[in-house]
Protein backbone atom coordinates (compact mmCIF):
# COMPACT_ATOMS: atom_id res chain seq x y z
CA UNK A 1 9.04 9.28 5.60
CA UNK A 2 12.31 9.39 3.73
CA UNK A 3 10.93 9.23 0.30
CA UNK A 4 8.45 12.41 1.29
CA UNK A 5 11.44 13.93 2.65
CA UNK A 6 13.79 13.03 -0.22
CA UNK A 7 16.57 11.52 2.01
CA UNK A 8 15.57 7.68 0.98
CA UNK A 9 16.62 8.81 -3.06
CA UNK A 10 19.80 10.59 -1.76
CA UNK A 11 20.64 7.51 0.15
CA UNK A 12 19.84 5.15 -2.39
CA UNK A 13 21.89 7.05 -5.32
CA UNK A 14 24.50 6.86 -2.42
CA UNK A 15 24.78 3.33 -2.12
CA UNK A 16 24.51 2.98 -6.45
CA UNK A 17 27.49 5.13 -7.01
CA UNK A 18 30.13 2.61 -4.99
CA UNK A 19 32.43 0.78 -6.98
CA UNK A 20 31.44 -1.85 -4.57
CA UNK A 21 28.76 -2.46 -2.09
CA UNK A 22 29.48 -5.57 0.26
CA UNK A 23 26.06 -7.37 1.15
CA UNK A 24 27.06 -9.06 4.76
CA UNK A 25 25.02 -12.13 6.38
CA UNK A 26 22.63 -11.74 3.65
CA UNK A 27 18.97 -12.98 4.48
CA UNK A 28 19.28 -13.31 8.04
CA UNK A 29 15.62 -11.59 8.18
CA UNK A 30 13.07 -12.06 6.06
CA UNK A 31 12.94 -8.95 3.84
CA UNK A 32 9.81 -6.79 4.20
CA UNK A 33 8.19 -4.76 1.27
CA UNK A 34 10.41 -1.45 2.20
CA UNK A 35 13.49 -3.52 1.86
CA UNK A 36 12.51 -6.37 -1.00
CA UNK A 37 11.49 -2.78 -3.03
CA UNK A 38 15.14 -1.23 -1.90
CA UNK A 39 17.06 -4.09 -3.16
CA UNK A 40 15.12 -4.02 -6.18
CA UNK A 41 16.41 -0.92 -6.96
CA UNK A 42 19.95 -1.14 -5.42
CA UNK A 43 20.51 -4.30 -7.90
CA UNK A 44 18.74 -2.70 -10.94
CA UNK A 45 20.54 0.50 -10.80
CA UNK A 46 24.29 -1.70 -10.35
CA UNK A 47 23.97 -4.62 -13.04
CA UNK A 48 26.34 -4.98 -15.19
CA UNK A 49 27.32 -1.31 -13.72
CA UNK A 50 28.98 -1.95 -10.63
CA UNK A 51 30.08 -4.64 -8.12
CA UNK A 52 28.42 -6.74 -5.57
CA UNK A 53 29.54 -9.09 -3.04
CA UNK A 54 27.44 -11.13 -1.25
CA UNK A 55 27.72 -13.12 1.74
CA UNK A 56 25.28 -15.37 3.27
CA UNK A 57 24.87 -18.32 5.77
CA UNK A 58 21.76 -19.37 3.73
CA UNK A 59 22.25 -21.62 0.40
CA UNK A 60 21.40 -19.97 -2.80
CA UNK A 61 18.60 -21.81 -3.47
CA UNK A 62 16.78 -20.42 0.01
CA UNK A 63 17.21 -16.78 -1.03
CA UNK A 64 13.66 -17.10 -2.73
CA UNK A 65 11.55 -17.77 0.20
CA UNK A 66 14.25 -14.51 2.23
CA UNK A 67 13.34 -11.76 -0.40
CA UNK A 68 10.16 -13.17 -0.68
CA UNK A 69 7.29 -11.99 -3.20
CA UNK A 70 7.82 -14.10 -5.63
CA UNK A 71 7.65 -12.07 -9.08
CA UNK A 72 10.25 -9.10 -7.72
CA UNK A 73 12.42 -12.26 -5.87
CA UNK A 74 13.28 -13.15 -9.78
CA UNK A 75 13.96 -10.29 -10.98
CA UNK A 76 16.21 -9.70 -8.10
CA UNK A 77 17.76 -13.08 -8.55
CA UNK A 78 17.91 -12.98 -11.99
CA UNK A 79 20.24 -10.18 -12.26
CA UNK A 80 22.18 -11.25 -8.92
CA UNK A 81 22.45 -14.83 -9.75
CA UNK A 82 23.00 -15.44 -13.48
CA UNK A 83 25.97 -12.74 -13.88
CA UNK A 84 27.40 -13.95 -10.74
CA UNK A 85 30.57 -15.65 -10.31
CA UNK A 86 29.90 -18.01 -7.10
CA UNK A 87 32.29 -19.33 -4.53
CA UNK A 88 30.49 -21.75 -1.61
CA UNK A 89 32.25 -22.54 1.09
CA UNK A 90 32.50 -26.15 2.94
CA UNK A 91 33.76 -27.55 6.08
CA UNK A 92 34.21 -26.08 9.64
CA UNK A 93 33.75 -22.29 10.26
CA UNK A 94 36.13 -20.41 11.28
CA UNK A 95 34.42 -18.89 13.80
CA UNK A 96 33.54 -22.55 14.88
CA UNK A 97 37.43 -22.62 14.92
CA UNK A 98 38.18 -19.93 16.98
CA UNK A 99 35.09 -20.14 19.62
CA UNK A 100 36.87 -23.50 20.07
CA UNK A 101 40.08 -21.92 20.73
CA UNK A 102 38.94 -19.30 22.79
CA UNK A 103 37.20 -21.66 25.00
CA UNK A 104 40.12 -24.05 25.15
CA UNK A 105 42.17 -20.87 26.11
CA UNK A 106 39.81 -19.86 29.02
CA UNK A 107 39.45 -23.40 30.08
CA UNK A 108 43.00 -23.27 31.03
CA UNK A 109 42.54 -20.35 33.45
């Protein structure tokens, strides 16, 4: 409905014009076709233009099988990955940290 209407373009050009767009708890779904075919364009319209974080539970080498479809899943890797400058994170959570804590805390009650 919102590309009949118009409002899915505004909304898209939206998003494209940030300096940066912050991708949180990337791939926690599978992506449909609606969203695979956003991305798409989100990350075609920003390479090399604009700036991207992304954050994700999932390894790098799962986000394949999340956007799913394989031929647009490269191209949307291939400008996400290859330009990308990659930090992965080991060890505890911190949420794991703090759940701990907060139980410990309510323990002593």
């Amino acid at each position: 409905m919102g590309k009949a209407d118009g409002s899915y373009l505004k909304e898209i050009a939206r998003i494209e014009k940030h300096d940066l767009l912050i991708l949180d708890d990337f791939g926690l779904q599978p992506f449909d076709n609606l969203n695979r075919s956003a991305l798409m364009e989100i990350v075609e319209d920003r390479h090399s233009k604009r700036s991207t974080i992304i954050t994700s539970q999932w390894p790098v080498s799962d986000w394949h099988d999340i956007i799913g479809e394989q031929t647009v899943a490269d191209a949307i890797l291939d400008r996400i990955v290859h330009s990308a400058h990659r930090m992965e994170l080991t060890g505890p959570s911190l949420r794991e940290q703090l759940s701990g804590k907060q139980t410990h805390l309510i323990e002593l009650r």
